[in-house]
PDB file of N, CA and C in Angstrom:
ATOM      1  N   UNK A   1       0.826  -1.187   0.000  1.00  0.00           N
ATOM      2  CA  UNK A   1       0.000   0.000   0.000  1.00  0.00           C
ATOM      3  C   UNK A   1       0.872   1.253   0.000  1.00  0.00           C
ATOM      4  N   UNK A   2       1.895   1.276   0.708  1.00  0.00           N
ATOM      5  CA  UNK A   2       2.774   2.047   0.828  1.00  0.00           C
ATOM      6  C   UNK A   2       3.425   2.481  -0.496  1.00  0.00           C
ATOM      7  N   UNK A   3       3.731   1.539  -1.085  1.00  0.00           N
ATOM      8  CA  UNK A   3       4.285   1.637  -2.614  1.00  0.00           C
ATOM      9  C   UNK A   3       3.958   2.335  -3.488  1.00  0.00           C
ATOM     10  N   UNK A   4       1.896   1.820  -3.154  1.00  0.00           N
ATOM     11  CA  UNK A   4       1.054   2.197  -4.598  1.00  0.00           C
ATOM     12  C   UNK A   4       0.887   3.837  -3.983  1.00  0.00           C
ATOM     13  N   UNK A   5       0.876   4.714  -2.735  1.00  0.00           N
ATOM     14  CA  UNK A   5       0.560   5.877  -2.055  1.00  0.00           C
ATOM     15  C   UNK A   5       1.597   6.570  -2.709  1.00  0.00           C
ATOM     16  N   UNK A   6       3.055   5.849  -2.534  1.00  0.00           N
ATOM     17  CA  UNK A   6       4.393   6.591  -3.174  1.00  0.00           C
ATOM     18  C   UNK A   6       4.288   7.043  -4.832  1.00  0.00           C
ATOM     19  N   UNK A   7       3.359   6.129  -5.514  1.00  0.00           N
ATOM     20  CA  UNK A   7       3.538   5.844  -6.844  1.00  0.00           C
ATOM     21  C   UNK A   7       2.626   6.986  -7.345  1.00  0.00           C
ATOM     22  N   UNK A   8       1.249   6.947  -6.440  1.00  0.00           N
ATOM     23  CA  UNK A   8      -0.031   7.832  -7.023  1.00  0.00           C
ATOM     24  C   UNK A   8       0.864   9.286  -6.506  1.00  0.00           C
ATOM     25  N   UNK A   9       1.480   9.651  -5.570  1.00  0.00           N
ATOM     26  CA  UNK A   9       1.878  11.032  -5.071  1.00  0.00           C
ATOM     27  C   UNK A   9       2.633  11.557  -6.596  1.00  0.00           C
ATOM     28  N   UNK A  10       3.864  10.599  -6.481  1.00  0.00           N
ATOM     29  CA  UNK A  10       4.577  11.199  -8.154  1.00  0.00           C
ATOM     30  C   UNK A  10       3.916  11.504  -9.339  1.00  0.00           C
ATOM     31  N   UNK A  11       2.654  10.558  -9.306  1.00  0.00           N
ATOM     32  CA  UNK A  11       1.869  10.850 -10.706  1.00  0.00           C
ATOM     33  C   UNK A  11       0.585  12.321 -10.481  1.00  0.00           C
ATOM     34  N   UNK A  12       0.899  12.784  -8.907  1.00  0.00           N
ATOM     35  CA  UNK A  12      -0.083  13.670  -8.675  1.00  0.00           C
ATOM     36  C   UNK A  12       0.951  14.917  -9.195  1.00  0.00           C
ATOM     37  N   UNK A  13       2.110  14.456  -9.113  1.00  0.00           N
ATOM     38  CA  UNK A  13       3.112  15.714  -9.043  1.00  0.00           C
ATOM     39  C   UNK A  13       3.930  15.519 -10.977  1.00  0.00           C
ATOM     40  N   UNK A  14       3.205  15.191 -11.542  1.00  0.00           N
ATOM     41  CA  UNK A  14       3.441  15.429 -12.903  1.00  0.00           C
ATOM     42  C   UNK A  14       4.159  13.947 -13.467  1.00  0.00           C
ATOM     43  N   UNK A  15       5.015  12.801 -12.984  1.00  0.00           N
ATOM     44  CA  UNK A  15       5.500  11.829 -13.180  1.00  0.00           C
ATOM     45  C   UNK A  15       4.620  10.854 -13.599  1.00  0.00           C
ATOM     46  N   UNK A  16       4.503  10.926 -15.109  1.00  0.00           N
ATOM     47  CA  UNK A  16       2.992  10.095 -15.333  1.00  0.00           C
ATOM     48  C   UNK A  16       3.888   8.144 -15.684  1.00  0.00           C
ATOM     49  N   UNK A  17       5.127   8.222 -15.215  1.00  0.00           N
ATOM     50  CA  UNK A  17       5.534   6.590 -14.929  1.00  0.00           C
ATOM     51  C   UNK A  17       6.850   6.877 -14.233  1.00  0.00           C
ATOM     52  N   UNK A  18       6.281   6.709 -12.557  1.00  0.00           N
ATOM     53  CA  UNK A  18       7.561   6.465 -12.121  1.00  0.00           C
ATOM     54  C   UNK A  18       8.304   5.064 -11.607  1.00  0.00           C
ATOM     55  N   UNK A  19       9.530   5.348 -11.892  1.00  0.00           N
ATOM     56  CA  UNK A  19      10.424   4.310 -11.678  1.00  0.00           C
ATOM     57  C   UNK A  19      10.575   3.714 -10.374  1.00  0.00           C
ATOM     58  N   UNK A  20      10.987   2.684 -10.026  1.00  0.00           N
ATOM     59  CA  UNK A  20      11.780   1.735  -8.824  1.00  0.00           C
ATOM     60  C   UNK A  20      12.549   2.790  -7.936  1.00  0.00           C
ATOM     61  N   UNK A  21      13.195   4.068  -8.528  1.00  0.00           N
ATOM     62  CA  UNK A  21      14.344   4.377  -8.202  1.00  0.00           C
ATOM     63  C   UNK A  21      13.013   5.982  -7.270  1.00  0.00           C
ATOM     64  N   UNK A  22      12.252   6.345  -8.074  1.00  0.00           N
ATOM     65  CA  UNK A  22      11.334   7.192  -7.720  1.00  0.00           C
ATOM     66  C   UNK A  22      10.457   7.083  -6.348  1.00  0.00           C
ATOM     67  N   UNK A  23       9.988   5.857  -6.720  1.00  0.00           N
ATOM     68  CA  UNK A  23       9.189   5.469  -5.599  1.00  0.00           C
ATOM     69  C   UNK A  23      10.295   5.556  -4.584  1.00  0.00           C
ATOM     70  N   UNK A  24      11.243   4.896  -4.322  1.00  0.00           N
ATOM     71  CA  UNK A  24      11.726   4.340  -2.956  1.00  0.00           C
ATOM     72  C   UNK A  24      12.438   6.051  -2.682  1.00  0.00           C
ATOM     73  N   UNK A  25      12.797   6.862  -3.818  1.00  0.00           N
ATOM     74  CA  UNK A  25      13.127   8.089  -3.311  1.00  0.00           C
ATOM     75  C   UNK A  25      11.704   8.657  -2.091  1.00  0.00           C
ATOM     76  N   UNK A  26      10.582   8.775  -2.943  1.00  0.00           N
ATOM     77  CA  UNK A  26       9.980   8.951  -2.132  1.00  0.00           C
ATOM     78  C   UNK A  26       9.250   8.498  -0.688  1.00  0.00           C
ATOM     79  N   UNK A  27       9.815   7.134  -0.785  1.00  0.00           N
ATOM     80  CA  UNK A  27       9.268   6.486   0.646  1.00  0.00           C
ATOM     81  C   UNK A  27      10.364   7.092   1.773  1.00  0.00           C
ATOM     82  N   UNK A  28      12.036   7.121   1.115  1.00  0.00           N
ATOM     83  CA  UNK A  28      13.336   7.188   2.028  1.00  0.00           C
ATOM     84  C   UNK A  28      12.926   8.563   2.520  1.00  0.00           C
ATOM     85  N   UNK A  29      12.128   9.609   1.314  1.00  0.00           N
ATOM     86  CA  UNK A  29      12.250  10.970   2.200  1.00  0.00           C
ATOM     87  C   UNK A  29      11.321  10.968   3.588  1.00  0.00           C
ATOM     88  N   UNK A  30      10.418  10.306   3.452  1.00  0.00           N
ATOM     89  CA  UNK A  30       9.687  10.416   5.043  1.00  0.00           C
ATOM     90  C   UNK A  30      10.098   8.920   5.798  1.00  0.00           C
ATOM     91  N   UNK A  31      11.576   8.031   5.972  1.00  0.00           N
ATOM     92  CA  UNK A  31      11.845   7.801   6.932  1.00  0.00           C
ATOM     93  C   UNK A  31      11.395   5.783   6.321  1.00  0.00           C
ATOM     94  N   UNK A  32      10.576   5.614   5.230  1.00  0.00           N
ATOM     95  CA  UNK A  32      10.191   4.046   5.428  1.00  0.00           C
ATOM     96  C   UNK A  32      10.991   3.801   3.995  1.00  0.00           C
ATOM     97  N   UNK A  33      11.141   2.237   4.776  1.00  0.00           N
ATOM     98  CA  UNK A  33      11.948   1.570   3.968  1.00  0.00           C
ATOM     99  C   UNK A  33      11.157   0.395   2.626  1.00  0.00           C
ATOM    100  N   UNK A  34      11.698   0.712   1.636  1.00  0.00           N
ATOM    101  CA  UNK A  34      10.778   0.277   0.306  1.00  0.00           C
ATOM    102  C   UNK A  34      11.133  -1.090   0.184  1.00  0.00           C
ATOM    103  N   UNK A  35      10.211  -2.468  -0.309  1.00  0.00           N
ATOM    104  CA  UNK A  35      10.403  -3.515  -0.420  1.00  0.00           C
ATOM    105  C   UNK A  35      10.246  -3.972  -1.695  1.00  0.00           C
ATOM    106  N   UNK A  36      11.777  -3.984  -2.103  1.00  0.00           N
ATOM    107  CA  UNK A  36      11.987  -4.102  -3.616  1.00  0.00           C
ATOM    108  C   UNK A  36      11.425  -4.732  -4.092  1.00  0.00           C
ATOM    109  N   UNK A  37      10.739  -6.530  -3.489  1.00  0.00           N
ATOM    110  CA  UNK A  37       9.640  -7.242  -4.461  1.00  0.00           C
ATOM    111  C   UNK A  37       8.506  -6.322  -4.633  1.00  0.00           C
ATOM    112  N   UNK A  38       8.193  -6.129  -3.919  1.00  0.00           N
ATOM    113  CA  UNK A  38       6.668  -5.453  -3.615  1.00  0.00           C
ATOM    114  C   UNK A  38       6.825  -4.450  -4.424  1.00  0.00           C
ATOM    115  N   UNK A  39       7.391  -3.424  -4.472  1.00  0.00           N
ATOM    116  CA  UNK A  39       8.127  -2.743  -5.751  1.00  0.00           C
ATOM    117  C   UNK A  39       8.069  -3.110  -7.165  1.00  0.00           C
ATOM    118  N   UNK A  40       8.183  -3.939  -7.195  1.00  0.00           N
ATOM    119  CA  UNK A  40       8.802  -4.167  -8.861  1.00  0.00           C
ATOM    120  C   UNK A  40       7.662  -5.004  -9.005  1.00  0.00           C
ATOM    121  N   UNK A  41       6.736  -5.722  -8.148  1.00  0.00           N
ATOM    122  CA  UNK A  41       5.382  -6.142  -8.361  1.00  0.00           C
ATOM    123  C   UNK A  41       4.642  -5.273  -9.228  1.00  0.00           C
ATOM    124  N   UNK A  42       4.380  -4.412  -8.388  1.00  0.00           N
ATOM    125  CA  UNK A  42       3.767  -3.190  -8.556  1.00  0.00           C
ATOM    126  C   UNK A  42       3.897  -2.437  -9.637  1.00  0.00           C
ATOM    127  N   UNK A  43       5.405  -2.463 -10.000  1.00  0.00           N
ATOM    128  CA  UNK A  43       5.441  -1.428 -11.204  1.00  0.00           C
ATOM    129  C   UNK A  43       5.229  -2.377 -12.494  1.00  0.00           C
ATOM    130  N   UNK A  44       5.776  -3.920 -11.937  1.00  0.00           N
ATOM    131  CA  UNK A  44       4.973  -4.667 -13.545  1.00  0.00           C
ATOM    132  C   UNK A  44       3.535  -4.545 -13.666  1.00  0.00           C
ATOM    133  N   UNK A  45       2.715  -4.420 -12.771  1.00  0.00           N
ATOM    134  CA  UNK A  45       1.458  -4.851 -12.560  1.00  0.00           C
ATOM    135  C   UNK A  45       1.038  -3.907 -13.657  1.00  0.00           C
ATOM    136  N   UNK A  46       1.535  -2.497 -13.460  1.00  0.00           N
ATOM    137  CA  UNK A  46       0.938  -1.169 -13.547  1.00  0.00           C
ATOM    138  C   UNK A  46       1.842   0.178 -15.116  1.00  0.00           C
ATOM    139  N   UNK A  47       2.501  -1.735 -15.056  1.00  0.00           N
ATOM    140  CA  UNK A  47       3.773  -0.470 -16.693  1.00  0.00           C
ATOM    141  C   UNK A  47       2.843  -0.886 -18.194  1.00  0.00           C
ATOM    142  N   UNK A  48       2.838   0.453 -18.257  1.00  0.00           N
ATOM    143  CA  UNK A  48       2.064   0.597 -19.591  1.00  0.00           C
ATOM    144  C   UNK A  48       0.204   1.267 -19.614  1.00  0.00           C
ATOM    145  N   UNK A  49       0.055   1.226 -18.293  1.00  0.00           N
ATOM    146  CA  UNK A  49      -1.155   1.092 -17.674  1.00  0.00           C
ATOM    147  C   UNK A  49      -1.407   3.079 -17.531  1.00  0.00           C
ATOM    148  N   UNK A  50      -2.529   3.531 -17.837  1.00  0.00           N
ATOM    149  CA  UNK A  50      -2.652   5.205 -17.180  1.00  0.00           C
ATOM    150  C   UNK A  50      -2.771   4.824 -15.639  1.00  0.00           C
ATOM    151  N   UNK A  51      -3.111   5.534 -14.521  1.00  0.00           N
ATOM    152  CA  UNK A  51      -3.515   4.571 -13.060  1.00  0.00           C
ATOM    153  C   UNK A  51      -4.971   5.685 -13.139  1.00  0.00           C
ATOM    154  N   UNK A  52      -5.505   7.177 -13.846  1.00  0.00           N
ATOM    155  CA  UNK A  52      -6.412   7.149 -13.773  1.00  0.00           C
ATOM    156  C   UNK A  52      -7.516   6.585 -14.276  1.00  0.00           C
ATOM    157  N   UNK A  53      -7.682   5.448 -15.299  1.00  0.00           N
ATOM    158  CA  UNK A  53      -7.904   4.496 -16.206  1.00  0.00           C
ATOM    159  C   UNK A  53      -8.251   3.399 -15.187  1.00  0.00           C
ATOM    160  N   UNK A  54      -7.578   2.728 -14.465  1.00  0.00           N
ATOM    161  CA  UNK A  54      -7.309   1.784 -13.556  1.00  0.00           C
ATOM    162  C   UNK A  54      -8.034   2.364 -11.945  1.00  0.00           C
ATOM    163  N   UNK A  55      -7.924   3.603 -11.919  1.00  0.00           N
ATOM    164  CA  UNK A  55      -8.944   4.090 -10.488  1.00  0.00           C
ATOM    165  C   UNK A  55     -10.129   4.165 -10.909  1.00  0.00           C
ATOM    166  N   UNK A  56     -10.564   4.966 -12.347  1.00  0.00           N
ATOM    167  CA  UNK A  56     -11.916   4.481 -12.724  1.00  0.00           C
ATOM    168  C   UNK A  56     -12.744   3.170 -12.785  1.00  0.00           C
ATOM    169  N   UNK A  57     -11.623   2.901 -13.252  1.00  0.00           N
ATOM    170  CA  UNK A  57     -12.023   0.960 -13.601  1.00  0.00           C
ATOM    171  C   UNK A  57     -12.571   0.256 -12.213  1.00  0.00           C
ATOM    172  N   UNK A  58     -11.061   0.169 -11.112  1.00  0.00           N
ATOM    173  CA  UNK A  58     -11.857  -0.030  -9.954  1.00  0.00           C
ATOM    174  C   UNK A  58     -13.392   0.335  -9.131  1.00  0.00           C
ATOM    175  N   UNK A  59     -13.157   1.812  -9.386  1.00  0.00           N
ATOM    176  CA  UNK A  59     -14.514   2.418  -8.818  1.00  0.00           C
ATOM    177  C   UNK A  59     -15.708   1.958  -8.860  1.00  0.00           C
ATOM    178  N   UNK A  60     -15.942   1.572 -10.687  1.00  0.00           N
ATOM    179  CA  UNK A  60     -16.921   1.242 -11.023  1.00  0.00           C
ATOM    180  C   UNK A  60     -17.319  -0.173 -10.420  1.00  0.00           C
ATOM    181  N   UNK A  61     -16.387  -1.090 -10.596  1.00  0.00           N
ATOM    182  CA  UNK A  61     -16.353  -2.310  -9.972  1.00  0.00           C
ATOM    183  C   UNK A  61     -17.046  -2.451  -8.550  1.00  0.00           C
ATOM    184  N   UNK A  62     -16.319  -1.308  -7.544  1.00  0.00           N
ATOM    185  CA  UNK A  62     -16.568  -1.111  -6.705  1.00  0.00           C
ATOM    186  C   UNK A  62     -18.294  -0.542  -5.931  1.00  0.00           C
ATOM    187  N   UNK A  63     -18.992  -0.423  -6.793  1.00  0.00           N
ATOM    188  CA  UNK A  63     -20.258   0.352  -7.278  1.00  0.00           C
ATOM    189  C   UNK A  63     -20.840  -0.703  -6.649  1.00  0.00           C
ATOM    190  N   UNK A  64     -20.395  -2.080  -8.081  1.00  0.00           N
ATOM    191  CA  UNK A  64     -21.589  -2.833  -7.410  1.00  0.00           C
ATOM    192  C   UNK A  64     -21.472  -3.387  -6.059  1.00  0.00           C
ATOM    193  N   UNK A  65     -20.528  -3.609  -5.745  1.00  0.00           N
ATOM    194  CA  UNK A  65     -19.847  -4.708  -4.213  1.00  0.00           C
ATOM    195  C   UNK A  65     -21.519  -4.428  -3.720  1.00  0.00           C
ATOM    196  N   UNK A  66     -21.906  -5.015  -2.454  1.00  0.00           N
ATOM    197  CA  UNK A  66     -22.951  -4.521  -1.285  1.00  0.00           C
ATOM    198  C   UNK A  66     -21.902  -4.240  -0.331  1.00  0.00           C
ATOM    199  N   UNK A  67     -22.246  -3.142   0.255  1.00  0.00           N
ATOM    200  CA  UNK A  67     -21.197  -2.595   1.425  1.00  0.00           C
ATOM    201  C   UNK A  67     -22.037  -2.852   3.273  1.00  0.00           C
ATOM    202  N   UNK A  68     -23.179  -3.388   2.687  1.00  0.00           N
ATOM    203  CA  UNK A  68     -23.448  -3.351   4.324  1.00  0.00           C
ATOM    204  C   UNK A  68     -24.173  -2.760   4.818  1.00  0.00           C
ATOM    205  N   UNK A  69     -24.852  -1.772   4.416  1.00  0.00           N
ATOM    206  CA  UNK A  69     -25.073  -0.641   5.479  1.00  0.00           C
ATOM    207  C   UNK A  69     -26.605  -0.314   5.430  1.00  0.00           C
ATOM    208  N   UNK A  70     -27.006  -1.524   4.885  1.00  0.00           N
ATOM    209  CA  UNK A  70     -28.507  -1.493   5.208  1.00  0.00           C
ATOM    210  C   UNK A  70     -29.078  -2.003   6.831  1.00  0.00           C
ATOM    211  N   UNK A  71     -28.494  -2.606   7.443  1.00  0.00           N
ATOM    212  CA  UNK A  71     -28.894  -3.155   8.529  1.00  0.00           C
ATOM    213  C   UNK A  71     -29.108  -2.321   9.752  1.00  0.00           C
ATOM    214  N   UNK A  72     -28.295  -0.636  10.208  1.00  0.00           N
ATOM    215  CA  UNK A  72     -29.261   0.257  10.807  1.00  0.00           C
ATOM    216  C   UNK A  72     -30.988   0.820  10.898  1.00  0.00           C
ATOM    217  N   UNK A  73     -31.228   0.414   9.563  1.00  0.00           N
ATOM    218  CA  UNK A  73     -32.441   1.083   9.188  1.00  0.00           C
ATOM    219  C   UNK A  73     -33.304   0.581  10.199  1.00  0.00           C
ATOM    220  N   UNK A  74     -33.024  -0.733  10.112  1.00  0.00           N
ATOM    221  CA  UNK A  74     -34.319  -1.888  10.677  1.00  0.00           C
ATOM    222  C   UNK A  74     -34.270  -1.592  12.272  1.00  0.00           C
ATOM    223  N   UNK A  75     -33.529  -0.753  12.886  1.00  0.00           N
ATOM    224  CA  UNK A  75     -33.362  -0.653  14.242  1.00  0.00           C
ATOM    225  C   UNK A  75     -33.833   0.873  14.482  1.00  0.00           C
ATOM    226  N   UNK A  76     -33.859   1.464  13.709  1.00  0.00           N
ATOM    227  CA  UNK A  76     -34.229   2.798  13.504  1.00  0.00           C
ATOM    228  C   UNK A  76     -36.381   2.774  13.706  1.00  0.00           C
ATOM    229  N   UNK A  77     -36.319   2.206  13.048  1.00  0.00           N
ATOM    230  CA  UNK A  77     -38.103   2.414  12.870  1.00  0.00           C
ATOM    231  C   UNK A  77     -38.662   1.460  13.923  1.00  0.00           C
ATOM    232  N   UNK A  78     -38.079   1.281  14.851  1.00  0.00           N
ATOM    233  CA  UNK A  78     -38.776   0.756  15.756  1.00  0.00           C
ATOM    234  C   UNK A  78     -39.033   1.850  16.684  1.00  0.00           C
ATOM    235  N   UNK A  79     -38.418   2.673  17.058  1.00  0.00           N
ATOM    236  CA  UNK A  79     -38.412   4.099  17.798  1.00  0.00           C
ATOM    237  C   UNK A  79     -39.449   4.340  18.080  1.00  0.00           C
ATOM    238  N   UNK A  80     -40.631   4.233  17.466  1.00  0.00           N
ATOM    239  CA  UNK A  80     -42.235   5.059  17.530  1.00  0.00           C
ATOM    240  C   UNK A  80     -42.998   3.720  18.156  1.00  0.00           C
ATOM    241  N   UNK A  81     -42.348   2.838  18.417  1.00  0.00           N
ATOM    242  CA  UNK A  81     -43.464   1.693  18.574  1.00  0.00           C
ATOM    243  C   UNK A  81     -43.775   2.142  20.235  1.00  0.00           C
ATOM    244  N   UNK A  82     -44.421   1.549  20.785  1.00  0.00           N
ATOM    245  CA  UNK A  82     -45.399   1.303  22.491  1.00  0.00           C
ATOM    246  C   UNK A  82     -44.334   1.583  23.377  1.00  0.00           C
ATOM    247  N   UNK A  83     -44.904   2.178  24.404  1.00  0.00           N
ATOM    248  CA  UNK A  83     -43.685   2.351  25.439  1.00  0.00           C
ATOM    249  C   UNK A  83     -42.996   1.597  26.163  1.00  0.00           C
ATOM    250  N   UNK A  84     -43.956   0.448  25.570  1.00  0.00           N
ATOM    251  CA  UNK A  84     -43.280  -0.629  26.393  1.00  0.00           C
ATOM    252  C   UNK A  84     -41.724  -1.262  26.609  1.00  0.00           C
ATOM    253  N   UNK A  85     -41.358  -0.555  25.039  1.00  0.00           N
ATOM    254  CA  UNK A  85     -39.868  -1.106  24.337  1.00  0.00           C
ATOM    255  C   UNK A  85     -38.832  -0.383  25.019  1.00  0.00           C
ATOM    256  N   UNK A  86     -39.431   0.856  25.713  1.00  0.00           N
ATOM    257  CA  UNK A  86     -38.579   1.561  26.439  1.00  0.00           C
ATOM    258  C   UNK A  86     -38.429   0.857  27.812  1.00  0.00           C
ATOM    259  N   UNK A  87     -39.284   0.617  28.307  1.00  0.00           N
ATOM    260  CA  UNK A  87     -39.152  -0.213  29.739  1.00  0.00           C
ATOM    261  C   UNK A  87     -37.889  -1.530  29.380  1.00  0.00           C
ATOM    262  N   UNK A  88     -38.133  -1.977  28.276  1.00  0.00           N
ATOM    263  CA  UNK A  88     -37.227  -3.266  28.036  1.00  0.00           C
ATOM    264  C   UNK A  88     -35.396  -2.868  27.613  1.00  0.00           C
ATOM    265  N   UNK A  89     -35.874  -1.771  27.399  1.00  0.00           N
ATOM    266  CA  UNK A  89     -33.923  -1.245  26.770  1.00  0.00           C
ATOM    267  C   UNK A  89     -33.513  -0.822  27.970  1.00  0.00           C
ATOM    268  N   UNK A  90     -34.582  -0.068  29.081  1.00  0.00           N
ATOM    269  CA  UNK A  90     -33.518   0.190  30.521  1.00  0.00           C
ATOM    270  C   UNK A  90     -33.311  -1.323  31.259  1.00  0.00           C
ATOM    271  N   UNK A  91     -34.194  -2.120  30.836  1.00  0.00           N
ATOM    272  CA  UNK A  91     -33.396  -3.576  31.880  1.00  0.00           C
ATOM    273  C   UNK A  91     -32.400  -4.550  31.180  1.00  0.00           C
ATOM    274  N   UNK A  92     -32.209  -3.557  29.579  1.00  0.00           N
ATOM    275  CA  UNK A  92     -30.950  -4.148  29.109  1.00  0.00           C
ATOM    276  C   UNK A  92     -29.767  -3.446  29.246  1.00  0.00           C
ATOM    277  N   UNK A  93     -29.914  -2.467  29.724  1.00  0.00           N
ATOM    278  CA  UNK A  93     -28.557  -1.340  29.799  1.00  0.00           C
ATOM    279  C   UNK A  93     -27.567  -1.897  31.316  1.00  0.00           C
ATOM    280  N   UNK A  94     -28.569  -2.912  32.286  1.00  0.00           N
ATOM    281  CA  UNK A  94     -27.498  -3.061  33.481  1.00  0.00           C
ATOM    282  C   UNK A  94     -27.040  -4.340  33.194  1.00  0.00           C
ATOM    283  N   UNK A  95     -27.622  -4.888  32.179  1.00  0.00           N
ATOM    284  CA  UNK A  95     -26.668  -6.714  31.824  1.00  0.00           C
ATOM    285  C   UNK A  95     -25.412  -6.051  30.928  1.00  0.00           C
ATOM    286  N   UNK A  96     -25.652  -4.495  30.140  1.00  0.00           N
ATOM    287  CA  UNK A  96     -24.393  -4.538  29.954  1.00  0.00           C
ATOM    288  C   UNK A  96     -23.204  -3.883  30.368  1.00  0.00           C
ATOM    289  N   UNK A  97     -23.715  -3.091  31.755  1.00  0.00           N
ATOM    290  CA  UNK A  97     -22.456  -2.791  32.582  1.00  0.00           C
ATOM    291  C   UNK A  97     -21.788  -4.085  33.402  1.00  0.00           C
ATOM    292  N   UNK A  98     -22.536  -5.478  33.612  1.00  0.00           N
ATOM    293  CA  UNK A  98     -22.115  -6.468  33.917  1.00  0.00           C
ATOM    294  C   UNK A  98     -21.024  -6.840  33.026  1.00  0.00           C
ATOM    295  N   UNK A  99     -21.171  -6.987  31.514  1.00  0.00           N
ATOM    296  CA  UNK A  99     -20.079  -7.202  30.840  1.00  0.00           C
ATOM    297  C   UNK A  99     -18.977  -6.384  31.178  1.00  0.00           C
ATOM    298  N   UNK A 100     -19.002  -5.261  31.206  1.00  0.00           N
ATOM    299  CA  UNK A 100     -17.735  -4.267  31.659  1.00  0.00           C
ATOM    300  C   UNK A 100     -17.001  -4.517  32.812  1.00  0.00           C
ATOM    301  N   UNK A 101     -18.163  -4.856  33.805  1.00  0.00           N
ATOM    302  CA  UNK A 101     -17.073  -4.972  35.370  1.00  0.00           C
ATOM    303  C   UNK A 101     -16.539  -6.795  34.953  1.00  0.00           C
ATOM    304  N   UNK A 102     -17.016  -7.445  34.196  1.00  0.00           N
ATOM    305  CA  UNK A 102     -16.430  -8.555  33.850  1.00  0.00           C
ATOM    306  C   UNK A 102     -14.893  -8.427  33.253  1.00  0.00           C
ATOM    307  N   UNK A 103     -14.842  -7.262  32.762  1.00  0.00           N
ATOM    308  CA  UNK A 103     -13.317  -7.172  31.829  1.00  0.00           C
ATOM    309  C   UNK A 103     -12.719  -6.608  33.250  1.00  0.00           C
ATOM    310  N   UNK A 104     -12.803  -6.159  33.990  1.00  0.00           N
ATOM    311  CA  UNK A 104     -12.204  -5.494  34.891  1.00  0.00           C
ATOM    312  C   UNK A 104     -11.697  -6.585  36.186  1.00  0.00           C
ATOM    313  N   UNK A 105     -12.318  -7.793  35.896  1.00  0.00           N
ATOM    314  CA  UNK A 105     -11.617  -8.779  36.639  1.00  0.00           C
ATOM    315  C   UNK A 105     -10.497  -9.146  36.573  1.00  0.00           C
ATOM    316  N   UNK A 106      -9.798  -9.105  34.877  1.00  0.00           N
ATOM    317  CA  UNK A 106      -8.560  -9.595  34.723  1.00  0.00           C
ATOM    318  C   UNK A 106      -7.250  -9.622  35.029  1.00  0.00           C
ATOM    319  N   UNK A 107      -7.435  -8.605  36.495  1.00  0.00           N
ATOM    320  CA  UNK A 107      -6.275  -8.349  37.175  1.00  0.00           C
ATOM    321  C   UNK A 107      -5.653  -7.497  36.737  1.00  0.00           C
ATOM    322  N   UNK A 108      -5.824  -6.695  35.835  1.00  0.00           N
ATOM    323  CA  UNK A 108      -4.848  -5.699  35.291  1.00  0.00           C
ATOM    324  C   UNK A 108      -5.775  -4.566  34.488  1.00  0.00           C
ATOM    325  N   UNK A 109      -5.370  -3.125  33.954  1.00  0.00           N
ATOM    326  CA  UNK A 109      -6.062  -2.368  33.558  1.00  0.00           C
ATOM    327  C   UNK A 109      -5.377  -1.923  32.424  1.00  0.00           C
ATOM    328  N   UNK A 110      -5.490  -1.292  31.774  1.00  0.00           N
ATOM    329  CA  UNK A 110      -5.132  -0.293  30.570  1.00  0.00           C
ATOM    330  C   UNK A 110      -4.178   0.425  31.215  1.00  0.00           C
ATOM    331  N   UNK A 111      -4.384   1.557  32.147  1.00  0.00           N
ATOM    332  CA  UNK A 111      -2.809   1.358  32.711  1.00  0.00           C
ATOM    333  C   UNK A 111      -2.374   1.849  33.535  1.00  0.00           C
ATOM    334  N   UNK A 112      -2.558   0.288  34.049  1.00  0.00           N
ATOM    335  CA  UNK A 112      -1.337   0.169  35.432  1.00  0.00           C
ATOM    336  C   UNK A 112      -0.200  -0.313  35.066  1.00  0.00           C
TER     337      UNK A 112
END
C-alpha cells in the first residue's frame, strides 16, 4: 500500500511513470523503507497502464460490491413503537455494565 501511495503522489506531481528508483526516493524521504519485491510487483502490474484508467475501472467495480449498510435502518423504525420497548432497553442497559465490570476482573487495567 505504501508503494502504490508513493507511486499515485509522483503521478499527482506530474510523473505520469515512475520508476523503482522514484518510488523508494519517495518512501526514504519520510523515513520508510521500500520492499523491492513489492516494488517491482507493482510497477509490472501497472507499466504501460494510465492509473487514472485503472482508479476508474476499480470504482466502477466497486459500485456494485454490497457494502453493508442497510442493517441500521431496521433498528431505527422501531423508535415510535409502544412504550413498552422503552421499559425493556432500561433492563438491558445493566446486563451490559455487567459485561464491563467482567473485563475489569482480569487483574490488570489499561494502565497500570
Amino acid at each position: 500500500m505504501k508503494h502504490l501511495a508513493a507511486y499515485l503522489l509522483l503521478g499527482l506531481a506530474g510523473n505520469s511513470s515512475p520508476s523503482a528508483k522514484d518510488v523508494t526516493a519517495v518512501l526514504d524521504s519520510v523515513g520508510i523503507e521500500a520492499d523491492e519485491d513489492r516494488l517491482a510487483k507493482l510497477l509490472e502490474e501497472l507499466d504501460g497502464k494510465d492509473i487514472n484508467e485503472l482508479i476508474a475501472e476499480g470504482s466502477s467495480k466497486l459500485a456494485s460490491v454490497p457494502s453493508g449498510g442497510g442493517g441500521g435502518a431496521a433498528a431505527a423504525g422501531g423508535a415510535p413503537a409502544a412504550a413498552g420497548g422503552a421499559e425493556a432497553a432500561k433492563e438491558e442497559a445493566p446486563k451490559e455494565e455487567e459485561k464491563e465490570e467482567s473485563d475489569d476482573d482480569m487483574g490488570f487495567g489499561l494502565f497500570d
